[in-house]
PDB file of N, CA and C in Angstrom:
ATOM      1  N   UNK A   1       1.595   2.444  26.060  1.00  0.00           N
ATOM      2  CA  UNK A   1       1.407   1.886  24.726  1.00  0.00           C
ATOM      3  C   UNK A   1       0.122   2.477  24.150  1.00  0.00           C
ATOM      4  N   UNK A   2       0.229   3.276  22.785  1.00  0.00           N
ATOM      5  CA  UNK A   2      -1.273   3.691  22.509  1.00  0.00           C
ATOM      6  C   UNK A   2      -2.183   2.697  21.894  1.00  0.00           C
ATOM      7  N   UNK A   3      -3.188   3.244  21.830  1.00  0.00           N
ATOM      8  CA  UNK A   3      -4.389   2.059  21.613  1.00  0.00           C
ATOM      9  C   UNK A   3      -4.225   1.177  20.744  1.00  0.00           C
ATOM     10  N   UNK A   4      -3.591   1.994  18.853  1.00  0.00           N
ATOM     11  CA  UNK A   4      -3.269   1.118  17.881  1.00  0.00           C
ATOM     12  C   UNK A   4      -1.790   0.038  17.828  1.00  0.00           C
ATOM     13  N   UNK A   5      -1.106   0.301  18.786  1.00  0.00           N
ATOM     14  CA  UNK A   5      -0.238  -1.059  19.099  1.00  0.00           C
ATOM     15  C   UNK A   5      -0.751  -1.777  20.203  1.00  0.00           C
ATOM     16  N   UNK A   6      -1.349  -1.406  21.520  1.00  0.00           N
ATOM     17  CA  UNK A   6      -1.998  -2.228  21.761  1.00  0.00           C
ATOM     18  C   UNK A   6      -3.127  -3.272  21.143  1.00  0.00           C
ATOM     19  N   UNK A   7      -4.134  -2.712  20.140  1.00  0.00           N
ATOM     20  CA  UNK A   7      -4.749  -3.475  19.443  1.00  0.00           C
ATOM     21  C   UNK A   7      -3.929  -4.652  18.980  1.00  0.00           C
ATOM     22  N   UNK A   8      -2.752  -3.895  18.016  1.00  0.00           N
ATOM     23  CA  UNK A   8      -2.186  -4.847  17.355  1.00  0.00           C
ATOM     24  C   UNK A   8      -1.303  -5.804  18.006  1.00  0.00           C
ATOM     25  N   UNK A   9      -0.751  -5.572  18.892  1.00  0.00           N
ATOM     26  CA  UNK A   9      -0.060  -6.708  20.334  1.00  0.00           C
ATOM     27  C   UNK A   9      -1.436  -8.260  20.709  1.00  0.00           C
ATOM     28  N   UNK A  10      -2.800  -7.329  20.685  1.00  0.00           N
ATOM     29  CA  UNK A  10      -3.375  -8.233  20.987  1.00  0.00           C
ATOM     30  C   UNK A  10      -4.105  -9.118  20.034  1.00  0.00           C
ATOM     31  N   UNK A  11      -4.228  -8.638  18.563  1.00  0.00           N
ATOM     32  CA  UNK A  11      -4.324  -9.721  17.330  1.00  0.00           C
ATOM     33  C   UNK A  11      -2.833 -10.158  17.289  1.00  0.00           C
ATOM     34  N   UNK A  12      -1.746  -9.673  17.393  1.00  0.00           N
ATOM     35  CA  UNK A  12      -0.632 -11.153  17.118  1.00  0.00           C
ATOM     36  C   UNK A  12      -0.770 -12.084  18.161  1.00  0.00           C
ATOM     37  N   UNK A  13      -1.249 -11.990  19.447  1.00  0.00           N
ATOM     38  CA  UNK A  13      -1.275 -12.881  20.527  1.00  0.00           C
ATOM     39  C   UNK A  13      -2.272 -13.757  19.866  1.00  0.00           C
ATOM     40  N   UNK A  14      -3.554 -13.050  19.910  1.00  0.00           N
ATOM     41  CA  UNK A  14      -4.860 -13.970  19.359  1.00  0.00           C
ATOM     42  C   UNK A  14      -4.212 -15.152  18.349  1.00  0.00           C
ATOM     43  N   UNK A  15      -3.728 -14.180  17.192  1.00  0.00           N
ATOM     44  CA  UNK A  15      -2.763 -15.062  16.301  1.00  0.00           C
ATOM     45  C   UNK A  15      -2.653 -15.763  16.545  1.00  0.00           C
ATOM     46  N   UNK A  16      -1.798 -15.819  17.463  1.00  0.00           N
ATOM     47  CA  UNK A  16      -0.411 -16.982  17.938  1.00  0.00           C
ATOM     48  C   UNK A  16      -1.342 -18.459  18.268  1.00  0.00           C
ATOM     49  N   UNK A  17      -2.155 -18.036  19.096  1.00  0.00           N
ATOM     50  CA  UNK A  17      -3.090 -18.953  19.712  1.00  0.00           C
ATOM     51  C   UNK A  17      -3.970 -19.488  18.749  1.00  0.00           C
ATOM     52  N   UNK A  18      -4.238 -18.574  17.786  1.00  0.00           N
ATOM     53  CA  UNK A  18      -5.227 -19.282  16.584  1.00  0.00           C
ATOM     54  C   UNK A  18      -4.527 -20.416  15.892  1.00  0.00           C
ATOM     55  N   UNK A  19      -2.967 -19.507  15.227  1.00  0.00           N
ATOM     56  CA  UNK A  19      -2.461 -20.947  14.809  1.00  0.00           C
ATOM     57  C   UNK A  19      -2.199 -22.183  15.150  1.00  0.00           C
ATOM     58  N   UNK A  20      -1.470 -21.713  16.555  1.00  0.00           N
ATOM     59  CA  UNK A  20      -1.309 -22.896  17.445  1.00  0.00           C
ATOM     60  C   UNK A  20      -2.317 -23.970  17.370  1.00  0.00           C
ATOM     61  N   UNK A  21      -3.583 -23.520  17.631  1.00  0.00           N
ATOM     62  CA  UNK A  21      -4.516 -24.504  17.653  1.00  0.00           C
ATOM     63  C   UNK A  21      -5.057 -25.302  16.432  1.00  0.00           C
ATOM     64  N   UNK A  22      -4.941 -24.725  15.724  1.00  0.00           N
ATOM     65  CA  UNK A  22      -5.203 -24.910  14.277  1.00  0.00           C
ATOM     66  C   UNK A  22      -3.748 -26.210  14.267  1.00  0.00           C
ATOM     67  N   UNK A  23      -2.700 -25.661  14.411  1.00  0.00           N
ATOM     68  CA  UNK A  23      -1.669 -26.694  14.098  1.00  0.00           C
ATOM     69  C   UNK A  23      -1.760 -28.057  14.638  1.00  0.00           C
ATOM     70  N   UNK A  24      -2.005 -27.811  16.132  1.00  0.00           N
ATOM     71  CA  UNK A  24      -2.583 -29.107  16.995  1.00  0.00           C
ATOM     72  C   UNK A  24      -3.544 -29.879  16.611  1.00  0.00           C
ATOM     73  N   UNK A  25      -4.550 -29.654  16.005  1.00  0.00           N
ATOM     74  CA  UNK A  25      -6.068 -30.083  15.517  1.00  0.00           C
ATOM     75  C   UNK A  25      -5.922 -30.531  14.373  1.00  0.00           C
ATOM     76  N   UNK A  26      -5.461 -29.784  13.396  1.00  0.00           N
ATOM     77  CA  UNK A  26      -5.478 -30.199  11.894  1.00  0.00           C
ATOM     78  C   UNK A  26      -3.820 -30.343  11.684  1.00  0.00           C
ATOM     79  N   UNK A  27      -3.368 -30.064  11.551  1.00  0.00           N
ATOM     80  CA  UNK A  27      -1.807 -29.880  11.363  1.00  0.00           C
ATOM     81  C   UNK A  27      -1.142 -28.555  10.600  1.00  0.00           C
ATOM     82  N   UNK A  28       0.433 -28.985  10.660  1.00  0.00           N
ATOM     83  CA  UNK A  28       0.968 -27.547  10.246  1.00  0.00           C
ATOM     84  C   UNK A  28       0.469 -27.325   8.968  1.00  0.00           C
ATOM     85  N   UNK A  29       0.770 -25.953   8.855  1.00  0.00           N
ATOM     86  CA  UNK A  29       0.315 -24.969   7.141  1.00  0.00           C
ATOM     87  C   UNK A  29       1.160 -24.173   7.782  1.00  0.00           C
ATOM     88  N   UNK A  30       2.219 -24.058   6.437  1.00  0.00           N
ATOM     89  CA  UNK A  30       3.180 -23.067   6.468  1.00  0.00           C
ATOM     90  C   UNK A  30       2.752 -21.948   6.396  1.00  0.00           C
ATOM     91  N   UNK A  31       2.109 -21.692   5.508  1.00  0.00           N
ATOM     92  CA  UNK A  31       1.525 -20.267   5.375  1.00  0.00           C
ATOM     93  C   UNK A  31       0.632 -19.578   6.463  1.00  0.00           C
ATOM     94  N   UNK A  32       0.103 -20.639   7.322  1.00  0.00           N
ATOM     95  CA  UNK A  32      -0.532 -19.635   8.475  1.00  0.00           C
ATOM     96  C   UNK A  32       0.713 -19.148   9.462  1.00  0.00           C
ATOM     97  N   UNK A  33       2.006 -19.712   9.527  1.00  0.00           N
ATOM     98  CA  UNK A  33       2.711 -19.439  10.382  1.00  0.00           C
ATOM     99  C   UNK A  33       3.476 -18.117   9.850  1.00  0.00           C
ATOM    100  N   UNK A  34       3.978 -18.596   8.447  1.00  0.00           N
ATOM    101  CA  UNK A  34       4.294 -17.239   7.977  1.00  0.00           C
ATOM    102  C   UNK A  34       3.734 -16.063   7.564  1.00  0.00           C
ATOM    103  N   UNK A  35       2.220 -16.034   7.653  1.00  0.00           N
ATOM    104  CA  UNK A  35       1.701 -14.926   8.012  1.00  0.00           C
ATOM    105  C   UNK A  35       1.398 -14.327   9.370  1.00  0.00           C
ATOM    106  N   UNK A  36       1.724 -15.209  10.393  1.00  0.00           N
ATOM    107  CA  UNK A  36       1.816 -14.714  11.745  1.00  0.00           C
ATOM    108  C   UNK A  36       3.015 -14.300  11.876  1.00  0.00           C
ATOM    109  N   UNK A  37       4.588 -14.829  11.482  1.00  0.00           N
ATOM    110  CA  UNK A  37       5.501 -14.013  11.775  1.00  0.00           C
ATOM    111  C   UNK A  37       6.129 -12.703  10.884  1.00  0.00           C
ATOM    112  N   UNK A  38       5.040 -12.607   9.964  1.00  0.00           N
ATOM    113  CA  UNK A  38       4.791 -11.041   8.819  1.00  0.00           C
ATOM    114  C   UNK A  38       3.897 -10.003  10.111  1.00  0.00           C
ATOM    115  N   UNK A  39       2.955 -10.625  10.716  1.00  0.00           N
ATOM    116  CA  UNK A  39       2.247  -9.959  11.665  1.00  0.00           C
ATOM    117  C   UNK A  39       2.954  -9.742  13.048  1.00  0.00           C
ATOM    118  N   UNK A  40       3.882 -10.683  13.454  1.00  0.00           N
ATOM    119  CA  UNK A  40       5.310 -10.063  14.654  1.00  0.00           C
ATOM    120  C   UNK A  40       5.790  -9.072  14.316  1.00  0.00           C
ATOM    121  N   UNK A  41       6.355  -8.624  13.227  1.00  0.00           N
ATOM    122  CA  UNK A  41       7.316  -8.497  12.488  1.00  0.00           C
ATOM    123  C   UNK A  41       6.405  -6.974  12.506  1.00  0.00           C
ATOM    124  N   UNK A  42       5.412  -6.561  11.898  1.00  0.00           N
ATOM    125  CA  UNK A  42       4.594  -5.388  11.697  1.00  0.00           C
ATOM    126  C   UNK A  42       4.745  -4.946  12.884  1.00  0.00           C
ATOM    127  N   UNK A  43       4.026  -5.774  14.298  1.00  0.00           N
ATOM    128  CA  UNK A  43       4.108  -5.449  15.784  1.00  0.00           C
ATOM    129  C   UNK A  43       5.147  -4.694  16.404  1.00  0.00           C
ATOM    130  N   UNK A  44       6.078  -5.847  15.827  1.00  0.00           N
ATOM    131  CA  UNK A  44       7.472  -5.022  16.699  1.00  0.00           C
ATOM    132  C   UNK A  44       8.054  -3.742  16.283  1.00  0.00           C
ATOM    133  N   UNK A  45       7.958  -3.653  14.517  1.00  0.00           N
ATOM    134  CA  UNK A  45       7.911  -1.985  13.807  1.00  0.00           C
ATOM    135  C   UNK A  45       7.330  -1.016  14.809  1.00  0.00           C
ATOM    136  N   UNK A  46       5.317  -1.901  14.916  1.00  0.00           N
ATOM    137  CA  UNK A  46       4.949  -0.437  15.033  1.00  0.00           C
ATOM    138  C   UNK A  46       5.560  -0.043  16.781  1.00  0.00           C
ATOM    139  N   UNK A  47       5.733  -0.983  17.411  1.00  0.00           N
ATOM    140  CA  UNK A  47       6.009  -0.660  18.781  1.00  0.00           C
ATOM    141  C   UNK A  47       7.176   0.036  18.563  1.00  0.00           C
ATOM    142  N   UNK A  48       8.435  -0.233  17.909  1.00  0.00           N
ATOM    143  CA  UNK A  48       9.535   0.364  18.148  1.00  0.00           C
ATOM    144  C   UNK A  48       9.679   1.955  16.718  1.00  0.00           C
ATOM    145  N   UNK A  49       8.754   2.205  16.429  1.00  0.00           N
ATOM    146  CA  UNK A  49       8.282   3.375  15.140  1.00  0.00           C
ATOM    147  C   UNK A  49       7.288   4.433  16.549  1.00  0.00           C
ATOM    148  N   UNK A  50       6.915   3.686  17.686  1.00  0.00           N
ATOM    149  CA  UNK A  50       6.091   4.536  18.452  1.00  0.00           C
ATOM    150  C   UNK A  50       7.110   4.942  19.453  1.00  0.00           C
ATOM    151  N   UNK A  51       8.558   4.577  20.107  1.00  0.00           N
ATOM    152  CA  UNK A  51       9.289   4.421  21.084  1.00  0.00           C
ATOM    153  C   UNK A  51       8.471   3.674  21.920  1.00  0.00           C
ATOM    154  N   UNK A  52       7.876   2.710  22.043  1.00  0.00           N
ATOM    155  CA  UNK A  52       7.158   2.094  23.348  1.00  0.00           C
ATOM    156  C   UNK A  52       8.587   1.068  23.958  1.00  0.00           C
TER     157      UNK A  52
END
């Protein structure tokens, strides 16, 4: 995996975990979720735009 999908594998994870917590603590916001699955969504492009 080259460096710039690895980077980006590891801000959607961070993501994931940011919202999550955020959701638990304060509650849901749609919009943080649907900008995390705009940011899957980029991930899985660039991984499958690289053949990884």
């Amino acid at each position: 995996m080259p460096g710039s999908a690895k980077a980006m594998t590891g801000l959607t994870v961070g993501g994931l975990v940011t919202v999550t917590a955020y959701t638990v603590t304060i509650g849901s916001d749609g919009w943080l979720w649907f900008t995390w699955v705009v940011l899957m969504l980029m991930t899985i492009g660039t991984l499958v735009a690289r053949g990884t």
